[in-house]
Protein backbone atom coordinates (compact mmCIF):
# COMPACT_ATOMS: atom_id res chain seq x y z
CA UNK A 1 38.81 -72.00 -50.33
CA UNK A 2 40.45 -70.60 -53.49
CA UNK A 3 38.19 -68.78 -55.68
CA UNK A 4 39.63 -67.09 -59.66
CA UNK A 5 39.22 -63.95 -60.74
CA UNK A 6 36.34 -65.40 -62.94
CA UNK A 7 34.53 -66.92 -60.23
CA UNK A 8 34.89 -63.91 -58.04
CA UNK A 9 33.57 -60.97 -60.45
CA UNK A 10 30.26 -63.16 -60.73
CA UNK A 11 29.66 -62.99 -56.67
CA UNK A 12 27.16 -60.08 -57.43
CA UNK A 13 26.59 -55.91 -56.62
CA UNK A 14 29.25 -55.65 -53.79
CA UNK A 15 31.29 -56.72 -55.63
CA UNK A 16 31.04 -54.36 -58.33
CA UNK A 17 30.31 -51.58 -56.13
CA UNK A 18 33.74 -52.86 -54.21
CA UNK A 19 36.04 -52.19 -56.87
CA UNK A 20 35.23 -48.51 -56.85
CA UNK A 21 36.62 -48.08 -53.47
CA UNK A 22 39.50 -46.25 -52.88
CA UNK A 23 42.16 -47.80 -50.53
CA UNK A 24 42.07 -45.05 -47.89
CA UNK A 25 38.62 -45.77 -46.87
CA UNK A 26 40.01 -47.82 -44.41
CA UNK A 27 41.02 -44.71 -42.71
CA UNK A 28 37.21 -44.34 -41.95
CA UNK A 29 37.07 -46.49 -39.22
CA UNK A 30 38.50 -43.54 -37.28
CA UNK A 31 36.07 -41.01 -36.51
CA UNK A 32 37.02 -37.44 -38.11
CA UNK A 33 35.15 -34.17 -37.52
CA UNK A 34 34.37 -31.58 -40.82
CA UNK A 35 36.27 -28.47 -40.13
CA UNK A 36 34.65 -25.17 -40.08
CA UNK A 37 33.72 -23.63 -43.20
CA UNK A 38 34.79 -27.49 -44.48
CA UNK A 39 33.85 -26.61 -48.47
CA UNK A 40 31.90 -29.20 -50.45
CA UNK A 41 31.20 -29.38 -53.96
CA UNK A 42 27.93 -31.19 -55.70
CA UNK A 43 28.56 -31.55 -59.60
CA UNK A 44 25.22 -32.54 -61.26
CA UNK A 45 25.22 -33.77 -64.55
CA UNK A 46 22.61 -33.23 -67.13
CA UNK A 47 22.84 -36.21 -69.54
CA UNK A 48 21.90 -36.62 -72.60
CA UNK A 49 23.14 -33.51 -74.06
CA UNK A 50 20.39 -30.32 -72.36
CA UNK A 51 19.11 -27.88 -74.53
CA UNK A 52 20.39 -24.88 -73.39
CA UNK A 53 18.68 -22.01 -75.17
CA UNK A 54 15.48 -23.40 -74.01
CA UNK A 55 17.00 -23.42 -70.52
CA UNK A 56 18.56 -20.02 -69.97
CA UNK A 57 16.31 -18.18 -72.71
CA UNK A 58 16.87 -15.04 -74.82
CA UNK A 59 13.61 -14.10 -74.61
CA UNK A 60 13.85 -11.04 -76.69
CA UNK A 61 15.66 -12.26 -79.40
CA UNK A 62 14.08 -12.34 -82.69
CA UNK A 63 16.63 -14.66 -84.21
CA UNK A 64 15.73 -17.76 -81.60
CA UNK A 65 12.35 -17.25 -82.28
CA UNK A 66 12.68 -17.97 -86.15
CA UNK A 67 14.91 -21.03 -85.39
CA UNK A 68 12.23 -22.10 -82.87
CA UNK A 69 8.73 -21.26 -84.36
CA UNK A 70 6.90 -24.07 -82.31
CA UNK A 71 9.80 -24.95 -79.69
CA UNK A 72 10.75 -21.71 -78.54
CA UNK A 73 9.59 -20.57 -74.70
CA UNK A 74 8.02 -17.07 -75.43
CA UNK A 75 8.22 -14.18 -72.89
CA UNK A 76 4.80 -14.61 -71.62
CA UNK A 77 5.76 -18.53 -70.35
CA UNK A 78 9.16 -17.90 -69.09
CA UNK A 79 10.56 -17.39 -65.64
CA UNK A 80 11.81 -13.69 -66.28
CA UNK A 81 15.40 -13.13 -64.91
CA UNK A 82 16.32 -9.49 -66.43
CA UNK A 83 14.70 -7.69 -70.25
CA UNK A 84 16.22 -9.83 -71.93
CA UNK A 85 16.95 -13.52 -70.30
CA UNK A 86 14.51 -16.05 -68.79
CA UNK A 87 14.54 -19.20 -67.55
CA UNK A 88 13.07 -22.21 -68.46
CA UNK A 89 9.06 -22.41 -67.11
CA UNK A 90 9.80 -25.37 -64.77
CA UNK A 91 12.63 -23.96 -63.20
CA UNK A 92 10.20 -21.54 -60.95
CA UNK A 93 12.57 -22.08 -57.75
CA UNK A 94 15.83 -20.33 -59.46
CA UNK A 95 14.13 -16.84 -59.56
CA UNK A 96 14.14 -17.02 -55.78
CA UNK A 97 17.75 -18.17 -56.09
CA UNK A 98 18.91 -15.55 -58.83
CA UNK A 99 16.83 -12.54 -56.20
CA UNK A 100 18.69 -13.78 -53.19
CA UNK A 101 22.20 -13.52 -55.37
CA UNK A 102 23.04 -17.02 -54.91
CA UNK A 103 22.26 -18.44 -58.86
CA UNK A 104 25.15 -17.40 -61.27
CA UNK A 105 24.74 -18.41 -64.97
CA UNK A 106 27.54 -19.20 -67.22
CA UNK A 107 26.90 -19.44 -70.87
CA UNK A 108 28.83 -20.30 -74.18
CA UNK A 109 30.84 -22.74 -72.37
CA UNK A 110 32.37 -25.68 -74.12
CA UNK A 111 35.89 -26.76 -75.80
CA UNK A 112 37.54 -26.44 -79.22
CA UNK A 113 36.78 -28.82 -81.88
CA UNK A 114 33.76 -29.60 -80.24
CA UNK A 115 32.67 -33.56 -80.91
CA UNK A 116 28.91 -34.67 -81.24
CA UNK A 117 28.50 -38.10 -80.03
CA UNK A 118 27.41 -38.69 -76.75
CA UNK A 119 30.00 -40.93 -75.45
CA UNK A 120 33.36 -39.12 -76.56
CA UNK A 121 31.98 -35.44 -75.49
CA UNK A 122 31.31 -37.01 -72.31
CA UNK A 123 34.75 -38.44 -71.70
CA UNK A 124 35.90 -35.38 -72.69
CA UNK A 125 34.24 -33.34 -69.91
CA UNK A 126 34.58 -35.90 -67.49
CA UNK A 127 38.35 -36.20 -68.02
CA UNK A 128 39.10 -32.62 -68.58
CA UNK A 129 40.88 -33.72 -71.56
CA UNK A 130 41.23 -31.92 -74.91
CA UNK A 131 39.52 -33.31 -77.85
CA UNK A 132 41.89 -35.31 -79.76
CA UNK A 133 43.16 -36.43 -76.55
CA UNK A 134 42.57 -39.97 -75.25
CA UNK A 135 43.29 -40.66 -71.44
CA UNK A 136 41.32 -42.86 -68.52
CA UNK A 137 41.37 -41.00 -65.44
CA UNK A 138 39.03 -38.34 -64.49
CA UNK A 139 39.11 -34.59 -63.09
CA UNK A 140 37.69 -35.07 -59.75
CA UNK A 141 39.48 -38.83 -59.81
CA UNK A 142 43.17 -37.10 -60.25
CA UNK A 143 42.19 -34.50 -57.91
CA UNK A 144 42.07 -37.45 -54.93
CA UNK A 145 45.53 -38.75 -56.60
CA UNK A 146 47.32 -34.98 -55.87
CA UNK A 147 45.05 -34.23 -52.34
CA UNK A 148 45.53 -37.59 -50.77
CA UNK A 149 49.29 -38.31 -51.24
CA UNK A 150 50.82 -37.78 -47.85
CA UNK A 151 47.44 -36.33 -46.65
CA UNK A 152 46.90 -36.75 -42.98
CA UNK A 153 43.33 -38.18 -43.56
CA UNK A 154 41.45 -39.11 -46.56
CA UNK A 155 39.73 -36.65 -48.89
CA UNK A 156 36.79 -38.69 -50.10
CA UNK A 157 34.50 -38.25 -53.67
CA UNK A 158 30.79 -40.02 -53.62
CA UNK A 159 28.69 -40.63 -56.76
CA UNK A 160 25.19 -41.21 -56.35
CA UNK A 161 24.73 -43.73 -58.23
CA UNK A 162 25.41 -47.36 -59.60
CA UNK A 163 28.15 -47.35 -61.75
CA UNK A 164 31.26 -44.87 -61.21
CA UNK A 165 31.93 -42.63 -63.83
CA UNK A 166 35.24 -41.88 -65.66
CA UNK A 167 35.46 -38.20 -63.49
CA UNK A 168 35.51 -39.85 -60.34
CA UNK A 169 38.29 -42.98 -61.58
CA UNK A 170 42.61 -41.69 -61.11
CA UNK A 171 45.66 -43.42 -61.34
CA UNK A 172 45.92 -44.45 -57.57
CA UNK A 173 42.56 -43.33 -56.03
CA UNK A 174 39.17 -43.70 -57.35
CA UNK A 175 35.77 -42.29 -55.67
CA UNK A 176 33.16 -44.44 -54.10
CA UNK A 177 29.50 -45.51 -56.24
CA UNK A 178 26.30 -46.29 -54.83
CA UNK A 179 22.68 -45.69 -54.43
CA UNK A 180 21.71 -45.56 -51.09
CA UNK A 181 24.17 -46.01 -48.21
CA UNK A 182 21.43 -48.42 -45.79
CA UNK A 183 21.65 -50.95 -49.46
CA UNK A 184 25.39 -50.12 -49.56
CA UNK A 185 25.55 -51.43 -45.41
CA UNK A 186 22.81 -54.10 -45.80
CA UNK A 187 24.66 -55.51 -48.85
CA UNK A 188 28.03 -55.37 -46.77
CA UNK A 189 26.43 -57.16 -43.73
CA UNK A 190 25.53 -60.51 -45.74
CA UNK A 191 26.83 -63.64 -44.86
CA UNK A 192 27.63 -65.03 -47.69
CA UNK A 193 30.25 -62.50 -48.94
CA UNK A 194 32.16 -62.24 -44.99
CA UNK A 195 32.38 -65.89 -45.13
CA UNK A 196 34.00 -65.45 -48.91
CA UNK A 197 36.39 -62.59 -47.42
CA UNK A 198 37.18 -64.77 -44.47
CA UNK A 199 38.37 -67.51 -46.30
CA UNK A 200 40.77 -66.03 -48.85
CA UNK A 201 43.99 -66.79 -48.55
CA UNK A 202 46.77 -64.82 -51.01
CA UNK A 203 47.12 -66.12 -54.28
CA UNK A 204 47.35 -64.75 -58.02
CA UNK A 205 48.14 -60.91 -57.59
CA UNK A 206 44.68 -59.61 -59.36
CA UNK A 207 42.70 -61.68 -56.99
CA UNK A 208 44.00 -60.28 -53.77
CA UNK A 209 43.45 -56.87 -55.10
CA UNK A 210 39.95 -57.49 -56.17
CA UNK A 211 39.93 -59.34 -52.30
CA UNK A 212 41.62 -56.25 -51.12
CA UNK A 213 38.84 -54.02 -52.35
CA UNK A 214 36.08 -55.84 -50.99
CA UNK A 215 38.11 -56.20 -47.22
CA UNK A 216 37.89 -52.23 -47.53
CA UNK A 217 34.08 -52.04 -48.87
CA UNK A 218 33.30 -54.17 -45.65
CA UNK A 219 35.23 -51.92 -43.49
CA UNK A 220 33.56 -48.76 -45.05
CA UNK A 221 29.64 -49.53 -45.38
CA UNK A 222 28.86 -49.46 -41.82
CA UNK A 223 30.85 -46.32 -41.37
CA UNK A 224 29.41 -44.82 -44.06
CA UNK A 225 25.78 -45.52 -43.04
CA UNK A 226 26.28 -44.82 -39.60
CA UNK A 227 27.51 -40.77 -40.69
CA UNK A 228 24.09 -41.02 -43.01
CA UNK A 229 22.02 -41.35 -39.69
CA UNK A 230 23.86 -38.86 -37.01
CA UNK A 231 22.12 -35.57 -38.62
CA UNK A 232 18.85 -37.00 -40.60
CA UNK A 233 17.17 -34.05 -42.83
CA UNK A 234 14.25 -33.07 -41.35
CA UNK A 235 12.99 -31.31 -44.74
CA UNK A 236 10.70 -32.47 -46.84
CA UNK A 237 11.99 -33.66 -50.18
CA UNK A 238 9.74 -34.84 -53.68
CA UNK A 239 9.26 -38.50 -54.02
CA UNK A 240 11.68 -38.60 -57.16
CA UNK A 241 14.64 -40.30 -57.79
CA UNK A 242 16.45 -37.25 -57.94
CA UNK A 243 15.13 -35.55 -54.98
CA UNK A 244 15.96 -38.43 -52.86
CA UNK A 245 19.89 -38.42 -54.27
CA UNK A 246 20.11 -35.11 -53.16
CA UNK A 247 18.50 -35.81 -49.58
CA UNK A 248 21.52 -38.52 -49.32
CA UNK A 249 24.09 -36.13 -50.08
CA UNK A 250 22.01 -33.69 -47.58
CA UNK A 251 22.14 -36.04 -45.02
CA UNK A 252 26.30 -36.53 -45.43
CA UNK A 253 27.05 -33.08 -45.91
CA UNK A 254 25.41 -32.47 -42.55
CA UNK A 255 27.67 -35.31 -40.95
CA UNK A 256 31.05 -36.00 -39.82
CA UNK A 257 32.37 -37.45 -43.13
CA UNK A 258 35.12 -35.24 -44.58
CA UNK A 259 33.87 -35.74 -48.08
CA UNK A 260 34.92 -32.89 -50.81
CA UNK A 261 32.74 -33.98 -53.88
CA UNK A 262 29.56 -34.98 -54.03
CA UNK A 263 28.80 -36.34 -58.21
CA UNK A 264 24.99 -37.01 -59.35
CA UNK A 265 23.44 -37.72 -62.85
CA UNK A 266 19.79 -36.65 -64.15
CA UNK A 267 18.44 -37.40 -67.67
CA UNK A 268 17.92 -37.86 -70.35
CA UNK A 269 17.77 -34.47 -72.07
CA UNK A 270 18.72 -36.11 -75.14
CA UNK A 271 15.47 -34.50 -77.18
CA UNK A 272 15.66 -34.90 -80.86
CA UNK A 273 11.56 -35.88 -80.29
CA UNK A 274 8.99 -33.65 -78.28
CA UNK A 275 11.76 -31.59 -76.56
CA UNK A 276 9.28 -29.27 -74.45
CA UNK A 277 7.53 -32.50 -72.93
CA UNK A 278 10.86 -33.92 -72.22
CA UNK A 279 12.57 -31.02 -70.91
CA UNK A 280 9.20 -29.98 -68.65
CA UNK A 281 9.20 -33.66 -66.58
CA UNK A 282 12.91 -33.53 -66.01
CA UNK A 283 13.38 -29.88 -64.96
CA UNK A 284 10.39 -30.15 -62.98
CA UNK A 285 12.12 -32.86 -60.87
CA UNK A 286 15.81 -31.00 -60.66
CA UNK A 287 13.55 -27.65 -59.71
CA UNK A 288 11.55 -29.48 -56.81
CA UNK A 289 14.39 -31.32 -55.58
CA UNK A 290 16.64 -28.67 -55.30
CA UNK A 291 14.64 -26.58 -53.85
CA UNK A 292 14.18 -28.42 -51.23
CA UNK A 293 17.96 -29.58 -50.82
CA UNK A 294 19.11 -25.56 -50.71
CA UNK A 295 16.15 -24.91 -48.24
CA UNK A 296 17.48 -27.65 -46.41
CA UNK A 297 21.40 -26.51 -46.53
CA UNK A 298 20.31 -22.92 -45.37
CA UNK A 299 18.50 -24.37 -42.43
CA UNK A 300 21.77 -25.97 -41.47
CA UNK A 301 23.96 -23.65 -42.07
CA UNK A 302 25.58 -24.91 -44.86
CA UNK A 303 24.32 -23.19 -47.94
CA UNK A 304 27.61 -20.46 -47.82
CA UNK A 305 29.42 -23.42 -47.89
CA UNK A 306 28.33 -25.65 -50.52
CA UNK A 307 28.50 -25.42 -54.26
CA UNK A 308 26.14 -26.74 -56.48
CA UNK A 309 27.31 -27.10 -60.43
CA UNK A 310 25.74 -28.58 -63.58
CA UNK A 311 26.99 -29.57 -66.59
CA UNK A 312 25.98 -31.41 -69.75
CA UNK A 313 28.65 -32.85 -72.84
CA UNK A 314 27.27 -30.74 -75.15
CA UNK A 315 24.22 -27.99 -76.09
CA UNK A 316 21.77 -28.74 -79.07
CA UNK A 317 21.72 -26.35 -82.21
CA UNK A 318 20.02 -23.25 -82.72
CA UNK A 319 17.65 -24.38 -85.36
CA UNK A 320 14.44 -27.03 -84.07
CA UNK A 321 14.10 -30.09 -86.22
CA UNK A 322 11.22 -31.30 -88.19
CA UNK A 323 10.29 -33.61 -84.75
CA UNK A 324 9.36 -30.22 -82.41
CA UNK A 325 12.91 -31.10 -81.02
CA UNK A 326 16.59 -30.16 -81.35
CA UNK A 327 19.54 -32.21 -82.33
CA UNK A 328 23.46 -32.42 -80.89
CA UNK A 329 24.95 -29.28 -80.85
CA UNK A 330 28.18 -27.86 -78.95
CA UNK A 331 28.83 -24.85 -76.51
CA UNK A 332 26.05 -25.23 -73.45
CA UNK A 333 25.16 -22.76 -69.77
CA UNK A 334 26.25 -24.21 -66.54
CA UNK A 335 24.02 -23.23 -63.48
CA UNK A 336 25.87 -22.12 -59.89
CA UNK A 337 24.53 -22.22 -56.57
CA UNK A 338 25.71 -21.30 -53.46
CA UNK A 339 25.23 -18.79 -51.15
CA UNK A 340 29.25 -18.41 -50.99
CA UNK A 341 29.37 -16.87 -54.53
CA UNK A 342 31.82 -13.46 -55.06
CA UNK A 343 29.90 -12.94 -58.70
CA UNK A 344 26.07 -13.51 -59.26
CA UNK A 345 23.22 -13.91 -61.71
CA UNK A 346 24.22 -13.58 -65.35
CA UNK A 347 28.03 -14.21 -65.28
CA UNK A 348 28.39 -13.17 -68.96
CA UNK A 349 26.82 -12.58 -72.32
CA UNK A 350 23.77 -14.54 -73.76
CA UNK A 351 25.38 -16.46 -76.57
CA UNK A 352 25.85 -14.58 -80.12
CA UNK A 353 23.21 -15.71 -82.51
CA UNK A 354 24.33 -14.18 -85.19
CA UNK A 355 27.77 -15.82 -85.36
CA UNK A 356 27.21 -19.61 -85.60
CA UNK A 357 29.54 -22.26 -86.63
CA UNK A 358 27.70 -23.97 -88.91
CA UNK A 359 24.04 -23.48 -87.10
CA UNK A 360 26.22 -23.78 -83.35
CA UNK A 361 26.84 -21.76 -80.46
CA UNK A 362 30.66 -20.73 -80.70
CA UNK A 363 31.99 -21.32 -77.13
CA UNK A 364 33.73 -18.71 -75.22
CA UNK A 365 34.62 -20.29 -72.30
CA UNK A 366 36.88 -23.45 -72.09
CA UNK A 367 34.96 -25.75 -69.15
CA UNK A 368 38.50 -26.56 -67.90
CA UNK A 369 38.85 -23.08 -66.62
CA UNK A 370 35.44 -23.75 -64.67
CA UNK A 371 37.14 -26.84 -63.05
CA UNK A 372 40.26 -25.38 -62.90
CA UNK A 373 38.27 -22.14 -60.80
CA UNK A 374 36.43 -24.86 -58.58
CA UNK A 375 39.85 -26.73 -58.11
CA UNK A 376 41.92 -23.56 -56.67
CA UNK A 377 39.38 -21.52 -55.78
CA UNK A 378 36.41 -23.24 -53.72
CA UNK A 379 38.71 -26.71 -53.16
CA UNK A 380 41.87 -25.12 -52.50
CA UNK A 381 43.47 -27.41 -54.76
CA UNK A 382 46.66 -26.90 -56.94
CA UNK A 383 44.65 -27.53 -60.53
CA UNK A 384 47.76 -27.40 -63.02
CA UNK A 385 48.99 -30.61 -61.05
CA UNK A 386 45.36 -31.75 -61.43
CA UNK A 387 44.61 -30.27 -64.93
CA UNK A 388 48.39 -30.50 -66.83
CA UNK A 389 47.35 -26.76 -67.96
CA UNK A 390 47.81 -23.31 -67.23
CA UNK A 391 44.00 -21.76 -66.58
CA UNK A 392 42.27 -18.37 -66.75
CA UNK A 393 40.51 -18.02 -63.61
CA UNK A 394 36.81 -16.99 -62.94
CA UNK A 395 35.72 -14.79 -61.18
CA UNK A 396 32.04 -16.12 -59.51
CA UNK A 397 33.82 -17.68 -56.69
């Protein structure tokens, strides 16, 4: 049974989710322990471009509230961090995290030459590249290229989703995709596609790799799954899609598997139309879920451990739009939380509104130096290797 590289992409979701396997999965089959003080990173990503002044608010600033006459979050409605910052109304659960010092805030952060569409500002974060630069590998992707070379067991990244993104995709290793791991195992289990890896025999080169891949995602699911079940979460978590991503990555972080970086997507924030609505129902579902994902990490244990980090490809500009919403913008805030953090709450100025480039936020801090603190600092990772670039460390961690 001899089946072409045309026939075999069609055989369905393993499939797809196979060829985002790295090769040392394998090594999984071998039960590994999570060292002490083993740290793990969770990068969630805000797409769609968030709004950040309506998410970390300057709530005394007269100059917002003439760019915002019907958009902007008054005093009265926000969650009240210090005089002169608040938070977004739905993120109620972050005052308890900014009181117990483990929220820190970072705003004005972004990249020169700052690009507006979607899909090229998000390549750009996700491949820690500079703007005019063009490359197809991904921060977290050549950070599993530098750690697992030589390594004595694998160094693993899992996205929480269905596709894998360009961050979690190097030059010789690549992170693993999927929804749920029982789907992931379940999927792996069926017939039909062990009698198709059974019967291959080596041919044409790109067929045994794409043969190779799904050997390996065979190998992996029920290893996987099985580390899902040894500590199940015994918190409560929203009914959300969100909420239950972050109870899998829970539920992993509290097992055996030596994963480093955990990647999840919420969205869309992309709110030219009705931004308060929009903005309301989505950070209503990141507030609920993680509160109940750092409740659950402290009950474990794990909380000093674990760092939580969000990002979007770009802010909105200062000025609403005729549709109560905001348009693309540039320089954005990035949330941190962990209760392992050296610097807390508002990690540096609110961003200047009265020197805009053009009606944007001027960023001040390149988002490279954020991996590139995250990289060395928290991962223990050699980030010029992963990064090509000399960085100016932070100091929150």
């Amino acid at each position: 049974m001899v089946i072409k590289r045309r026939d075999f992409i069609q055989v369905g979701s393993l499939a797809t989710a196979s060829l985002m396997l790295p090769k040392f999965l394998k090594a999984f089959e071998k039960p590994h322990m999570v060292p002490p003080g083993n740290k793990v990173v969770v990068v969630v990503q805000f797409s769609g471009g968030n709004d950040g002044l309506n998410t970390v608010v300057p709530i005394t600033n007269d100059i917002y509230f003439k760019a915002r006459p019907k958009i902007g979050i008054a005093k009265d409605k926000a969650v009240i961090l210090t005089d002169e910052v608040g938070l977004n109304p739905a993120l109620e659960c972050f005052k308890g995290l900014y009181d117990d010092g483990s929220l820190g805030i970072l705003n004005s952060v972004g990249y020169p030459n700052p690009d507006r569409s979607h899909f090229r500002s998000m390549d750009i974060w996700q491949s820690a590249s500079d703007s005019k630069d063009f490359i197809n590998t991904g921060w977290i992707g050549r950070y599993l290229d530098a750690q697992c070379q030589g390594c004595d067991k694998p160094t693993q990244a899992l996205e929480i989703d269905d596709m894998l993104s360009l961050a979690l995709k190097g030059t010789e290793e690549k992170g693993l995709a999927f929804k749920d791991p029982r789907r992931l195992y379940s999927s792996s289990n069926e017939k039909y596609y062990k009698d198709i890896n059974a019967a291959h025999h080596p041919s044409e080169e790109t067929v045994d790799y794409l043969y190779k891949t799904m050997s390996e995602t065979l190998n992996s699911a029920d290893y996987i799954f099985q580390q899902s079940k040894l500590h199940p979460t015994k918190q409560t978590y929203p009914a959300t899609g969100f909420a239950r991503d972050l109870k899998t990555i829970a539920s992993l972080i509290m097992s055996d598997i030596n994963t480093k970086i955990y990647y999840v997507s919420i969205g869309s924030f992309d709110t030219h139309v009705n931004q308060e609505a929009q903005q309301k129902r989505l950070f209503t579902e990141f507030n609920d879920a993680v509160k109940a994902f750092t409740a659950d990490l402290k009950a474990n244990n794990r909380f000093d451990d674990v760092l939580m980090m969000t990002f979007s490809e770009f802010g909105r500009r200062v000025s609403q739009n005729a549709s109560n919403g905001t348009d693309h913008g540039t320089a954005n805030s990035m949330f941190f939380i962990s209760g392992g953090l050296k610097q807390k709450g508002i990690l540096n100025a609110m961003p200047d509104l009265t020197d805009l480039n053009e009606g944007d936020l001027k960023y001040k801090v390149d988002f490279k130096n954020v991996y590139a603190t995250v990289l060395n600092k928290w991962l223990g990772a050699d980030d010029y290797k992963i990064l090509d670039r000399k960085a100016e460390y932070l100091n929150f961690i």
